[in-house]
C-alpha atoms as a PDB file:
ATOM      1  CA  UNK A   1     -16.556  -1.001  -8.608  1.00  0.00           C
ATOM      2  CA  UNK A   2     -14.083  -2.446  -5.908  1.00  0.00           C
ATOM      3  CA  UNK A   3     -13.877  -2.244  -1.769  1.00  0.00           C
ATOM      4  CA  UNK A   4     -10.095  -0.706  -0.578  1.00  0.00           C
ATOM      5  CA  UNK A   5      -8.850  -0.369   2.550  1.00  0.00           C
ATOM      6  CA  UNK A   6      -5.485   1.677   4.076  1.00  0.00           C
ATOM      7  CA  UNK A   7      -3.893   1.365   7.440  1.00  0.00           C
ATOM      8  CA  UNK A   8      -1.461   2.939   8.913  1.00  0.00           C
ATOM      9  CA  UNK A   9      -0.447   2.459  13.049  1.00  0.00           C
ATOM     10  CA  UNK A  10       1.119  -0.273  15.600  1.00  0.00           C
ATOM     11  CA  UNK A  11       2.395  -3.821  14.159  1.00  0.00           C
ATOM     12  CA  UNK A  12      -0.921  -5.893  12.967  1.00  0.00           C
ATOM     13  CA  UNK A  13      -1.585  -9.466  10.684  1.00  0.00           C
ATOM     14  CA  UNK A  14      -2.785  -8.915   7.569  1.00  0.00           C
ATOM     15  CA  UNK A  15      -6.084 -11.313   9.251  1.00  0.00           C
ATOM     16  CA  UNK A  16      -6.646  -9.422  12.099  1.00  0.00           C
ATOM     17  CA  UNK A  17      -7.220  -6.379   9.862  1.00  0.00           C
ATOM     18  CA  UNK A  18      -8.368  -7.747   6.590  1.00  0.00           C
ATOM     19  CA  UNK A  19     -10.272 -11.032   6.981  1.00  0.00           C
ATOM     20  CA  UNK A  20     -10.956 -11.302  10.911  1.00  0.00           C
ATOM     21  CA  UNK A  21     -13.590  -8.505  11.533  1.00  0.00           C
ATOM     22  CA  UNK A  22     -17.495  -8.941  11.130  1.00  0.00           C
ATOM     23  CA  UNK A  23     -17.270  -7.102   8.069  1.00  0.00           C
ATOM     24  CA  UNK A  24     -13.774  -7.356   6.751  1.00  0.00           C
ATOM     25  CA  UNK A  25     -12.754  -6.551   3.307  1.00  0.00           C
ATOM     26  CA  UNK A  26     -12.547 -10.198   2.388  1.00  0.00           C
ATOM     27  CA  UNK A  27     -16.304 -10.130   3.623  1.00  0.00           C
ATOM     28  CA  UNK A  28     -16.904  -7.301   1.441  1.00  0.00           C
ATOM     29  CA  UNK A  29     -16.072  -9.116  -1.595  1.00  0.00           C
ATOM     30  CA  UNK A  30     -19.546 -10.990  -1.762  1.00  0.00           C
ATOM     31  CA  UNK A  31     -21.309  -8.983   1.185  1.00  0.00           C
ATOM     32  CA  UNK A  32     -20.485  -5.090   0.688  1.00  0.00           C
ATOM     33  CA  UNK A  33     -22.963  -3.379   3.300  1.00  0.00           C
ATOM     34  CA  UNK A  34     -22.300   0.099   1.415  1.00  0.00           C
ATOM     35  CA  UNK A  35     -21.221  -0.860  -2.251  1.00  0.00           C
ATOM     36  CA  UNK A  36     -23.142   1.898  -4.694  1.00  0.00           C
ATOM     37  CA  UNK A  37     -22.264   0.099  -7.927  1.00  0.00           C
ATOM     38  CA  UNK A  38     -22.072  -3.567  -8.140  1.00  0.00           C
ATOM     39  CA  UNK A  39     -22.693  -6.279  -6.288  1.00  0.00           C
ATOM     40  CA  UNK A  40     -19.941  -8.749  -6.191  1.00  0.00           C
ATOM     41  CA  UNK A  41     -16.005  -7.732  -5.889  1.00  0.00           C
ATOM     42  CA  UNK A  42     -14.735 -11.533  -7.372  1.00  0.00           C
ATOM     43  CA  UNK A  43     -12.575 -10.387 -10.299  1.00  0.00           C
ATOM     44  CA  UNK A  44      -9.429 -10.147  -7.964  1.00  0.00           C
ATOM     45  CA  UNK A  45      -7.985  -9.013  -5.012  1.00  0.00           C
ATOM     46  CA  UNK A  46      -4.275  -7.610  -3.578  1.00  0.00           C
ATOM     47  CA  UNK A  47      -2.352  -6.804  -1.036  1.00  0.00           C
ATOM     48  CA  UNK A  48       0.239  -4.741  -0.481  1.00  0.00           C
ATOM     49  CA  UNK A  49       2.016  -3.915   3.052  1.00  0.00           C
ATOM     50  CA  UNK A  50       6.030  -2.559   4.332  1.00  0.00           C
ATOM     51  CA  UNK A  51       7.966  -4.500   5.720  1.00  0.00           C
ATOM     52  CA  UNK A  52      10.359  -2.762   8.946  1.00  0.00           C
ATOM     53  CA  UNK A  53      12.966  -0.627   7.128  1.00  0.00           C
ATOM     54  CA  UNK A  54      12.172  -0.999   3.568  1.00  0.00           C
ATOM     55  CA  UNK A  55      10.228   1.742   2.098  1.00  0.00           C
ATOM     56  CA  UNK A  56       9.053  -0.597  -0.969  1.00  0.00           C
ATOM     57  CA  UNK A  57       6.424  -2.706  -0.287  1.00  0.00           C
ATOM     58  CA  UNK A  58       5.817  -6.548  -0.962  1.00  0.00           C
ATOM     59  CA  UNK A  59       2.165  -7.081  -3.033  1.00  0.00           C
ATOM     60  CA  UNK A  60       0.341 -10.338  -3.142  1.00  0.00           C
ATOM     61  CA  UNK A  61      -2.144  -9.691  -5.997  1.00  0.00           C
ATOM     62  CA  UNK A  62      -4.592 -12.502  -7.753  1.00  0.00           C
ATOM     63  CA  UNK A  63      -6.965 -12.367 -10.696  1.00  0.00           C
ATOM     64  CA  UNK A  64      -9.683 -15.240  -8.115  1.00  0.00           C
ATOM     65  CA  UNK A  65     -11.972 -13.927  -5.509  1.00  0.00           C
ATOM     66  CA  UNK A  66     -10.183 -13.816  -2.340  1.00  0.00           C
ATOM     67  CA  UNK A  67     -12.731 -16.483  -0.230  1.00  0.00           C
ATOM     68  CA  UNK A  68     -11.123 -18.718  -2.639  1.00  0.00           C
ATOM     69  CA  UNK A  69      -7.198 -18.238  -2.342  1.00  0.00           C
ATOM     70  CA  UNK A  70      -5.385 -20.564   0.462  1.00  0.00           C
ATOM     71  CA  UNK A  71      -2.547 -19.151  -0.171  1.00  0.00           C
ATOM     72  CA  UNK A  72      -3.735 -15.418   0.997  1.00  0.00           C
ATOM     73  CA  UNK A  73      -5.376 -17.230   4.058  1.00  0.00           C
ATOM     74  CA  UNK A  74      -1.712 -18.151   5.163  1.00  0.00           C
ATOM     75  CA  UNK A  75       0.369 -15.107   4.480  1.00  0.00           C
ATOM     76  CA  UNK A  76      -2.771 -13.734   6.295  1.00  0.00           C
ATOM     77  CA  UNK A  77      -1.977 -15.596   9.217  1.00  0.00           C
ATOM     78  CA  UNK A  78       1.733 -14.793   9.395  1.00  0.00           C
ATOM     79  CA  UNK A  79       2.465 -12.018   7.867  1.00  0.00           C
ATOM     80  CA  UNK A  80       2.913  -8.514   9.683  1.00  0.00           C
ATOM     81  CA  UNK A  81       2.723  -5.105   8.889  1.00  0.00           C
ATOM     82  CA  UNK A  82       2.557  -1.437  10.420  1.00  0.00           C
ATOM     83  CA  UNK A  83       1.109   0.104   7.078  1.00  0.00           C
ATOM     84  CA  UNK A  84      -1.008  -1.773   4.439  1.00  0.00           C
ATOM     85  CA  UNK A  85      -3.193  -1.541   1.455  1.00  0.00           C
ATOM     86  CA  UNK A  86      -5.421  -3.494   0.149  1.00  0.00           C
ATOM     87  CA  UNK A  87      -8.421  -3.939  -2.541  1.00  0.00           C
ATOM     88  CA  UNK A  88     -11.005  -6.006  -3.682  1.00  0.00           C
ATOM     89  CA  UNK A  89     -11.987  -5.957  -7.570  1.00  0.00           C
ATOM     90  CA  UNK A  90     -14.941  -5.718  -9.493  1.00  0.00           C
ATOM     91  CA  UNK A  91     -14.257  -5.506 -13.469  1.00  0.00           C
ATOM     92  CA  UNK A  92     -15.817  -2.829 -15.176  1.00  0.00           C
ATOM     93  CA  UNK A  93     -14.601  -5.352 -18.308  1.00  0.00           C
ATOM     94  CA  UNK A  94     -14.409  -8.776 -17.695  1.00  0.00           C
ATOM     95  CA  UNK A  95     -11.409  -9.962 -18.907  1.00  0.00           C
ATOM     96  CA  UNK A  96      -8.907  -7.701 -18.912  1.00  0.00           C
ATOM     97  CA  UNK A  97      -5.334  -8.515 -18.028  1.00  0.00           C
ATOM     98  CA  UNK A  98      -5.891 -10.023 -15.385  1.00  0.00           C
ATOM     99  CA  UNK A  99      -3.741 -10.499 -11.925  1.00  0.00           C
ATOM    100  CA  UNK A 100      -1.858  -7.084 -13.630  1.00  0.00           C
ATOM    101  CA  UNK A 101      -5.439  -5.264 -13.275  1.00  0.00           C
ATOM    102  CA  UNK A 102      -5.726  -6.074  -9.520  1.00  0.00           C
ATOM    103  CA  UNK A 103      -5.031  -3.384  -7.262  1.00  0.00           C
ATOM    104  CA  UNK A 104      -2.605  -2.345  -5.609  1.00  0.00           C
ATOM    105  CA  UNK A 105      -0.575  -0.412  -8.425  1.00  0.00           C
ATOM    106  CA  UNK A 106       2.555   0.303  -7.266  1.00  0.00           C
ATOM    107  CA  UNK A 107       5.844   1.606  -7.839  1.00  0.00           C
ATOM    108  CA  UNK A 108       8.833   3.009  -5.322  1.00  0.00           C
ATOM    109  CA  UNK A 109       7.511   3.653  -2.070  1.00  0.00           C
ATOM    110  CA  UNK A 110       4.108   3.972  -3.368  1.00  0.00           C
ATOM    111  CA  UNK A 111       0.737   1.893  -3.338  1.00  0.00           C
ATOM    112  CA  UNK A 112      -2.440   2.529  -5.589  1.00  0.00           C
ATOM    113  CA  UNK A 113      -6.030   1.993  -5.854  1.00  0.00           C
ATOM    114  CA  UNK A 114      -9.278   2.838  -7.648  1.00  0.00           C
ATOM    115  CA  UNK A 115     -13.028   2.084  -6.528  1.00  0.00           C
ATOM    116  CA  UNK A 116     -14.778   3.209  -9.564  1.00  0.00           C
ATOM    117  CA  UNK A 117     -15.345   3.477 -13.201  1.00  0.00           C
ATOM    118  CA  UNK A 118     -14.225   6.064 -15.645  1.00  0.00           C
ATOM    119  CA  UNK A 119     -17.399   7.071 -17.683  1.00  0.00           C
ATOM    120  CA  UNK A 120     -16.944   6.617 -21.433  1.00  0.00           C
ATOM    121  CA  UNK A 121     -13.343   4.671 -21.251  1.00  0.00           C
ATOM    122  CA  UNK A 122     -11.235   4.878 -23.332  1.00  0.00           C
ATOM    123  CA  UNK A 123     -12.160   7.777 -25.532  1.00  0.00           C
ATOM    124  CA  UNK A 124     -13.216  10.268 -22.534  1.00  0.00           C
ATOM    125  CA  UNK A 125      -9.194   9.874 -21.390  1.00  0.00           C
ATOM    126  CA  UNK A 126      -7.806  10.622 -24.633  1.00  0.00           C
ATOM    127  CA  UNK A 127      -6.726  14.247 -24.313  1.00  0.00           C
ATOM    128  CA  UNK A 128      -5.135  13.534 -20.422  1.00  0.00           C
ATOM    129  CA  UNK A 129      -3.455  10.203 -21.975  1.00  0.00           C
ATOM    130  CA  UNK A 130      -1.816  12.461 -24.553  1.00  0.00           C
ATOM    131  CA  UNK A 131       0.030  14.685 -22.265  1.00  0.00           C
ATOM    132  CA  UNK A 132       1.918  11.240 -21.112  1.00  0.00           C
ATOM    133  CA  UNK A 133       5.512  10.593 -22.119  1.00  0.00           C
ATOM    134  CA  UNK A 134       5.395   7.610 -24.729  1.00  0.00           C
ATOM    135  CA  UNK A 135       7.426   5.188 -22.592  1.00  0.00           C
ATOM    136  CA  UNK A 136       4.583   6.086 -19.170  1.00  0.00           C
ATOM    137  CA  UNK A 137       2.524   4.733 -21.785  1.00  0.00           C
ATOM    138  CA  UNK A 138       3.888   1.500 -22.485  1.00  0.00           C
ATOM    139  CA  UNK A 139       4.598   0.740 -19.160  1.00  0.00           C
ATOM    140  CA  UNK A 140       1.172   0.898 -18.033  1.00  0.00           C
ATOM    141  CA  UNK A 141       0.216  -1.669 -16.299  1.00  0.00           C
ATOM    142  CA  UNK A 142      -3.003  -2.960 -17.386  1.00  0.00           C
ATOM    143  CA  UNK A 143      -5.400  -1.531 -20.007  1.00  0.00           C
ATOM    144  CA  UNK A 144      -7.770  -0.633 -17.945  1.00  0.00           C
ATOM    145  CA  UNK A 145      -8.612   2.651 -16.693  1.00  0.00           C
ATOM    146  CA  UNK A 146      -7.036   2.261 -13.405  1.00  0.00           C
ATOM    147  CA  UNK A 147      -4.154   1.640 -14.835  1.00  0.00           C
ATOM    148  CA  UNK A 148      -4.399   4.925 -16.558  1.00  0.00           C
ATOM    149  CA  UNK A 149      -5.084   6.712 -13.576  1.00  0.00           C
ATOM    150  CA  UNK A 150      -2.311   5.023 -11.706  1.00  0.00           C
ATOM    151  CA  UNK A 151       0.017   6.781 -14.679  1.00  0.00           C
ATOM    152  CA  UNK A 152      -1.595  10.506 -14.130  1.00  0.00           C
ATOM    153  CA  UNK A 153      -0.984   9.571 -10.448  1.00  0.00           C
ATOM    154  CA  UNK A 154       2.409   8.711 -10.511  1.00  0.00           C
ATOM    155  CA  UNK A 155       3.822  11.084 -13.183  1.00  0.00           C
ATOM    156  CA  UNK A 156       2.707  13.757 -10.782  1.00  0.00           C
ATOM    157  CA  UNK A 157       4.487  12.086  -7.827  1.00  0.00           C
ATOM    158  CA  UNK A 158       7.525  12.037  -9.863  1.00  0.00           C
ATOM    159  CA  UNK A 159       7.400  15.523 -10.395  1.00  0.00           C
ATOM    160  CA  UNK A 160       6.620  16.229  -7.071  1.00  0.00           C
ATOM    161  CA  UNK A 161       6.103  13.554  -4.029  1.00  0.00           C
ATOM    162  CA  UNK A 162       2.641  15.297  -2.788  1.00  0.00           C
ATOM    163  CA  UNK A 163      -0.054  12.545  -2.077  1.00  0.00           C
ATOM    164  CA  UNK A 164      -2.564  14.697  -1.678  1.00  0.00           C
ATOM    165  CA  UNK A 165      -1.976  17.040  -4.943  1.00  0.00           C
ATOM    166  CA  UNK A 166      -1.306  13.565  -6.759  1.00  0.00           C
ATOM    167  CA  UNK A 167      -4.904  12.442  -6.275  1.00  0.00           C
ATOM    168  CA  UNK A 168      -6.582  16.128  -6.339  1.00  0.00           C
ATOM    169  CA  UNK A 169      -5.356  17.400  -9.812  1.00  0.00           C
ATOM    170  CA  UNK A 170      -6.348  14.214 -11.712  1.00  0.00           C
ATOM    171  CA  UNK A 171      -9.428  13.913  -9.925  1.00  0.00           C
ATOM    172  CA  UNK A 172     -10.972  17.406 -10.983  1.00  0.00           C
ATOM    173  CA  UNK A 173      -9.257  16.482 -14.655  1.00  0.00           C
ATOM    174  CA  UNK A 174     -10.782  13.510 -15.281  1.00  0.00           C
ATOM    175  CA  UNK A 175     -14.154  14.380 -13.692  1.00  0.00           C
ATOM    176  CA  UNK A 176     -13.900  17.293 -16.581  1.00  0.00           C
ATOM    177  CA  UNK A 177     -13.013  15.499 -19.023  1.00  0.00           C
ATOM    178  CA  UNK A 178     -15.915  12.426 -18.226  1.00  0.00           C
ATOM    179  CA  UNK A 179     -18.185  13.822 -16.422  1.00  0.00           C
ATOM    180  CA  UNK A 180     -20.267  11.551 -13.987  1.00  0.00           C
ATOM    181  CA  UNK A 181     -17.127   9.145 -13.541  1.00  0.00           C
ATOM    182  CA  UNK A 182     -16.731   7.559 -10.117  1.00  0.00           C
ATOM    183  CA  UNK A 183     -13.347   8.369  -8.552  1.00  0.00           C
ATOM    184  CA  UNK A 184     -12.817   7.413  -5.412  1.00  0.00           C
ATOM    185  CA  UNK A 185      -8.437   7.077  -4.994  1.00  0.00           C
ATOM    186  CA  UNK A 186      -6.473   5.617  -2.184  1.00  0.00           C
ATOM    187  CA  UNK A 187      -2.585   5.751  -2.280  1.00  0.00           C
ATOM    188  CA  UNK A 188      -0.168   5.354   0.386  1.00  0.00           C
ATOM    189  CA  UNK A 189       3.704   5.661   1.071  1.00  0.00           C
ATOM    190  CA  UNK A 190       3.617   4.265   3.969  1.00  0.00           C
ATOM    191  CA  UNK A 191       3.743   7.044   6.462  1.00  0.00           C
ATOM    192  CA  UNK A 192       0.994   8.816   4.913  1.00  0.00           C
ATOM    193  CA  UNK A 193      -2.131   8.178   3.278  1.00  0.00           C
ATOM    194  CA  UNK A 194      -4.400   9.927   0.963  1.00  0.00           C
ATOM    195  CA  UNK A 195      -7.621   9.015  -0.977  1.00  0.00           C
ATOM    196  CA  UNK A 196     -10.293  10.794  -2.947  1.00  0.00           C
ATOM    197  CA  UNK A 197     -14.541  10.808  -2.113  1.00  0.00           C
ATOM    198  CA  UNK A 198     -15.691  11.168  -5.238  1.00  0.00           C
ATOM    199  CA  UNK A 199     -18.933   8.931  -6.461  1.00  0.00           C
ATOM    200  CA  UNK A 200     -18.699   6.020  -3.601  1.00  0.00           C
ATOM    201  CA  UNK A 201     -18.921   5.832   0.261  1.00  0.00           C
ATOM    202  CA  UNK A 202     -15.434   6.412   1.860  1.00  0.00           C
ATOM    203  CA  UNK A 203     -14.757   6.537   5.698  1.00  0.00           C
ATOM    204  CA  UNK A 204     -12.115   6.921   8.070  1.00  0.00           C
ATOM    205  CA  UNK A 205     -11.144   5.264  12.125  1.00  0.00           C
ATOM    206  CA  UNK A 206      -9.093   7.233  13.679  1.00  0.00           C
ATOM    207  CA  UNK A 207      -7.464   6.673  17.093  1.00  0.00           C
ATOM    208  CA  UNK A 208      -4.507   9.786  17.858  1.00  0.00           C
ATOM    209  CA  UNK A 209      -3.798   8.110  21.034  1.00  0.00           C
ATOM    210  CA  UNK A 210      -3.332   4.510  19.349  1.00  0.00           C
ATOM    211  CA  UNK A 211      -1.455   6.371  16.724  1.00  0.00           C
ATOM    212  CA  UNK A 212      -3.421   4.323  14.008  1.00  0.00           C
ATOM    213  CA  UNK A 213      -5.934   4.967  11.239  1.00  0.00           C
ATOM    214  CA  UNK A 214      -7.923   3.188   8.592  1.00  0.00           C
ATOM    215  CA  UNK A 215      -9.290   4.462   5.614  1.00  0.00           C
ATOM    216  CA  UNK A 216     -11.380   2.413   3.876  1.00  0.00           C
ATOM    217  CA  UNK A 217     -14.298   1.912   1.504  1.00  0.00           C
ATOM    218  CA  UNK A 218     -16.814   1.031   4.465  1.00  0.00           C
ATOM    219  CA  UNK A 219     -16.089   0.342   7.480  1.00  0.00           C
ATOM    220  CA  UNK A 220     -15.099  -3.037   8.734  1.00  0.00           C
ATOM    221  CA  UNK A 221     -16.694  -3.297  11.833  1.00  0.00           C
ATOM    222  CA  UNK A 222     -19.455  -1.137  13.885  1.00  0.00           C
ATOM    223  CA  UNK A 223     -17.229   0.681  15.914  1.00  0.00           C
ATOM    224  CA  UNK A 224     -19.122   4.309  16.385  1.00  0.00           C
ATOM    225  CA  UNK A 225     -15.764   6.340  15.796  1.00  0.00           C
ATOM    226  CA  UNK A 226     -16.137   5.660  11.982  1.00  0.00           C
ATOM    227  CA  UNK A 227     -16.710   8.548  10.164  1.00  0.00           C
ATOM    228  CA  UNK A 228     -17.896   9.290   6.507  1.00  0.00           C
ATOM    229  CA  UNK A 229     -16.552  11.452   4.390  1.00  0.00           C
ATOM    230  CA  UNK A 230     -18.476  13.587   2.471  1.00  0.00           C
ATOM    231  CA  UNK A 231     -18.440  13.343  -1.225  1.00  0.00           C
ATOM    232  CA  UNK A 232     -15.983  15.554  -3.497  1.00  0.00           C
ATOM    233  CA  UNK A 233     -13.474  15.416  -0.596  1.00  0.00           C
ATOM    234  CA  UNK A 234      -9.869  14.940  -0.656  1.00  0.00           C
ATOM    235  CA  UNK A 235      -8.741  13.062   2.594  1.00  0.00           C
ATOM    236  CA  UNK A 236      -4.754  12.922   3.611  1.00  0.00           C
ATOM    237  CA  UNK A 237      -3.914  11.267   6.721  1.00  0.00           C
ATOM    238  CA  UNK A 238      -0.931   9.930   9.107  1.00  0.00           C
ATOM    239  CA  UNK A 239      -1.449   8.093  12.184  1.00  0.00           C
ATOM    240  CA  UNK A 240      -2.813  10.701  14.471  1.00  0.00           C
ATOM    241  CA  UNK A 241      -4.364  13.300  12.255  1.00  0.00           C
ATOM    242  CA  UNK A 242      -7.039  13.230   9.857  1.00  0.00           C
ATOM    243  CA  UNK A 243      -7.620  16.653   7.273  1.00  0.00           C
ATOM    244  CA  UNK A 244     -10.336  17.107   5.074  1.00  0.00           C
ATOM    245  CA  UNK A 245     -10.600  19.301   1.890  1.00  0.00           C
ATOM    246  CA  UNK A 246     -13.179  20.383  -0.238  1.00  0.00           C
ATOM    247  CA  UNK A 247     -12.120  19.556  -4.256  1.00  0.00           C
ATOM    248  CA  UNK A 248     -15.018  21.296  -5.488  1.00  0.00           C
ATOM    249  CA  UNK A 249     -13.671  24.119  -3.835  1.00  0.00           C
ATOM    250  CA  UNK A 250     -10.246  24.421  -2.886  1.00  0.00           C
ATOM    251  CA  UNK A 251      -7.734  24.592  -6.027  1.00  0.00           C
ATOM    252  CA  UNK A 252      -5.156  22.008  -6.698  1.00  0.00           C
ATOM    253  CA  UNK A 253      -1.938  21.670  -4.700  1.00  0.00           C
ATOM    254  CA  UNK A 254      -3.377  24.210  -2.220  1.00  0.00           C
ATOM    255  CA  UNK A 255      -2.481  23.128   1.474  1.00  0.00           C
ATOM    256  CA  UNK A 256      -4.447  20.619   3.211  1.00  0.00           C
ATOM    257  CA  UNK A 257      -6.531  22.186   5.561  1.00  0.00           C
ATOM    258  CA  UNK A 258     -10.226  22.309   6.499  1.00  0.00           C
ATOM    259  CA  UNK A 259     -11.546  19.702   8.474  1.00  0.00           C
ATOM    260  CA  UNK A 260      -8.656  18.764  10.408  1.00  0.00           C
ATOM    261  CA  UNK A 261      -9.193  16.036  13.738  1.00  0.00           C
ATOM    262  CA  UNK A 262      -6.724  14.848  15.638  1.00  0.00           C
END
């Protein structure tokens, strides 16, 4: 399993929002309060945040445990952003690839992760890997199955830029296709963010009047505005509203509606 955070609102550091609060992600890499699966997140870390008129983000991604990495202490320091994502790893398979594995996937305007495990991997993604285009195939970026998400992700963004439908669709496919798989999905442009409840504790700060929200994993801090988002729930958000919808009951690429708070 892994800890992932989104934010999207006024001009923050990377410290103030990732390592500075009592329970900041980089806290959450030994010390998750709310972690189902796992106990440590020290097989990597990443960041990935947009810099003021550039839609494609910069990503600092390493395969250490971020207590450990100087380097991310400084650009934590320094570094500025109005929308940011960023993830913690736990392997499900030690080993494997790497720095590539870390989250955040990304490509375009887009930024990528995955807290969870996909039950029976590889075999139980067969048939949904086989309706990829060869060449989505090679370019996958690890061999894990994040990566392989990331691909059924993105090659419905391509076909249509909907964050919420992006996550939705392969949600309720691969939860068919291996059952009891935990599939909690964050993804951001960002202006927008969306992310998946599905198997792991997800929750949500939002402030209309700030014009900011977080969406994260657990939340950072004790603030009593955090809210929890019920499992099987597909959350899409922008910096004053929040919408909620059912995926066990509303069909894929319906519109977002529901739960919707300012």
């Amino acid at each position: 399993m892994c800890r992932h955070l989104a934010y999207l609102g006024p001009l923050v550091s990377l410290g103030r929002l990732l390592s500075e609060p009592e329970h900041s992600l980089v806290r959450q890499s030994w010390e998750p309060r709310r972690q189902r699966h796992g106990t440590v997140n020290a097989d990597g870390f990443g960041v990935g945040w947009y810099a003021e008129d550039d839609p494609v983000p910069a990503r600092y991604r390493r395969a250490r445990p971020v207590w450990g990495d100087l380097t991310f202490s400084d650009l934590a320091r320094v570094v500025r952003s109005e929308a940011v994502l960023a993830a913690v790893r736990d392997a499900t398979r030690a080993g494997a690839d790497g720095e590539a594995a870390a989250a955040p996937f990304a490509e375009g305007p887009w930024l990528f992760s995955h807290n969870g495990a996909l039950r029976d991997w590889p075999n139980s993604a067969a048939p949904l890997a086989a309706r990829l285009a060869p060449q989505e195939l090679l370019s996958l970026a690890a061999r894990t199955d994040s990566a392989l998400i990331w691909a059924l992700v993105l090659h419905r963004l391509r076909e249509k830029p909907d964050l919420g439908a992006a996550l939705a669709g392969p949600v309720r496919e691969l939860a068919a296709a291996a059952p009891g798989s935990r599939l909690n999905l964050l993804l951001t442009d960002g202006l927008m963010i969306a992310a998946t409840a599905w198997g792991d504790s997800l929750w949500y700060l939002s402030d209309a009047a700030a014009q900011r929200t977080v969406v994260a994993s657990e939340p950072y801090d004790d603030d009593p505005r955090w809210c929890e988002v019920p499992d099987r729930t597909l959350l899409t958000a922008t910096r004053t509203r929040i919408d909620l919808v059912s995926l066990k009951e509303t069909p894929t690429g319906a519109p977002h509606q529901g739960d919707e708070r300012p």
